[in-house]
Protein backbone atom coordinates (compact mmCIF):
# COMPACT_ATOMS: atom_id res chain seq x y z
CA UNK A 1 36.29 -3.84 -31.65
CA UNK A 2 37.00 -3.66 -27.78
CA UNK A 3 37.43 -6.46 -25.24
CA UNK A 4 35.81 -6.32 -22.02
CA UNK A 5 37.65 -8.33 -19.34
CA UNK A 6 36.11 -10.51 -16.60
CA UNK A 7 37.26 -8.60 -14.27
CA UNK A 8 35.92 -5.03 -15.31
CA UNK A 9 32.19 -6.85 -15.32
CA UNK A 10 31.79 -7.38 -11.94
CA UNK A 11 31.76 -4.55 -10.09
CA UNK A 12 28.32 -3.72 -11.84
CA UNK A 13 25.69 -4.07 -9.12
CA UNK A 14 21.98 -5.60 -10.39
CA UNK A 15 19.00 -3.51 -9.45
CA UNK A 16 15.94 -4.38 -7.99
CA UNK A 17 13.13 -1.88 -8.19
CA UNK A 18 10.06 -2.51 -6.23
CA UNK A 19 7.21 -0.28 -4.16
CA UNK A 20 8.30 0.41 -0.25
CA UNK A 21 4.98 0.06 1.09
CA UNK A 22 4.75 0.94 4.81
CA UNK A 23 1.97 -1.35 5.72
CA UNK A 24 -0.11 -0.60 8.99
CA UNK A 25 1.77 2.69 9.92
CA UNK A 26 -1.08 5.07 8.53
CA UNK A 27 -3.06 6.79 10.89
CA UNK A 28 -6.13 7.66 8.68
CA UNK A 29 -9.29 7.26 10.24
CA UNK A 30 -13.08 7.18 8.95
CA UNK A 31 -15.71 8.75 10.71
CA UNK A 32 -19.49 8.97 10.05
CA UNK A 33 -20.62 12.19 10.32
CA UNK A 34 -24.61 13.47 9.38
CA UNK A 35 -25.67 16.50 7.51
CA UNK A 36 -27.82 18.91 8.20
CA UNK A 37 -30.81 17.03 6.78
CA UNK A 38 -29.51 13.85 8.41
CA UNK A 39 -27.79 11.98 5.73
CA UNK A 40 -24.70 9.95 6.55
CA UNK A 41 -21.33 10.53 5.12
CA UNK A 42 -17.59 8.83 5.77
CA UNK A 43 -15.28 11.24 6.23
CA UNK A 44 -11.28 10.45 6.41
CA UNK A 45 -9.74 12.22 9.43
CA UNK A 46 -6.23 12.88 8.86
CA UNK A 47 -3.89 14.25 12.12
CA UNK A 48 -1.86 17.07 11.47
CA UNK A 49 1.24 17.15 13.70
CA UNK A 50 1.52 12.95 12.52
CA UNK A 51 5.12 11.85 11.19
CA UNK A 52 2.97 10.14 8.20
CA UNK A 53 1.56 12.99 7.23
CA UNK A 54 2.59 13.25 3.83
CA UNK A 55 1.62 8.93 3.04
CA UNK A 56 -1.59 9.58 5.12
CA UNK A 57 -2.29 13.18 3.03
CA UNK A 58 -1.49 11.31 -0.33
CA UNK A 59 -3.52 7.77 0.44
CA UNK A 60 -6.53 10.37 1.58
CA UNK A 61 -6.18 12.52 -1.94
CA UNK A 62 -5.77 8.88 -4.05
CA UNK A 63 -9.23 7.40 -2.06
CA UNK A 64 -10.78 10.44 -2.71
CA UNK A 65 -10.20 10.54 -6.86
CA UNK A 66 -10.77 7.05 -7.20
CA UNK A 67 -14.12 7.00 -5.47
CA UNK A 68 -14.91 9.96 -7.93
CA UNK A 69 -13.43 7.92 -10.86
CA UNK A 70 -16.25 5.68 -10.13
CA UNK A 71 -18.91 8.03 -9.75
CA UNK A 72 -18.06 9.37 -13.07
CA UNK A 73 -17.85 6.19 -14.50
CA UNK A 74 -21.21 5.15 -13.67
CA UNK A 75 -22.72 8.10 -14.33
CA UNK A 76 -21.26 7.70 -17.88
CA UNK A 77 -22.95 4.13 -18.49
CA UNK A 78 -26.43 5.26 -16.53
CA UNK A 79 -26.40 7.73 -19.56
CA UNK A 80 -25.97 5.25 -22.16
């Protein structure tokens, strides 16, 4: 059996874990661009030399598979 003193217990620091969201720092932008037959798409417009970069690259990539985890998903009840 082992005793733990008082005094040994407090140096043990609690941890918080949470998201860091950087809110409003993105520099994603949507544009509406037309095909060749004239039909209107969004497209996100990411810029290259940006120090968000890698959050804008990511957010871009996450919009993109969740708007096609919808398609699919509708596409899967339309055939039902």
């Amino acid at each position: 059996m082992s005793i733990i003193l008082a005094s040994e217990v407090n140096w043990m620091a609690k941890l918080r874990i949470a998201k860091i969201r950087d809110s409003g720092s993105s520099e994603v932008t949507t544009r509406t661009v037309r095909d060749s037959s004239g039909k209107a798409h969004r497209v996100r417009v990411i810029d290259v030399n940006s120090k968000t970069f890698s959050s804008d690259l990511l957010s871009v990539f996450k919009s993109n598979v969740s708007r096609e985890r919808r398609k699919e998903k509708q596409l899967a009840i339309a055939a039902e």
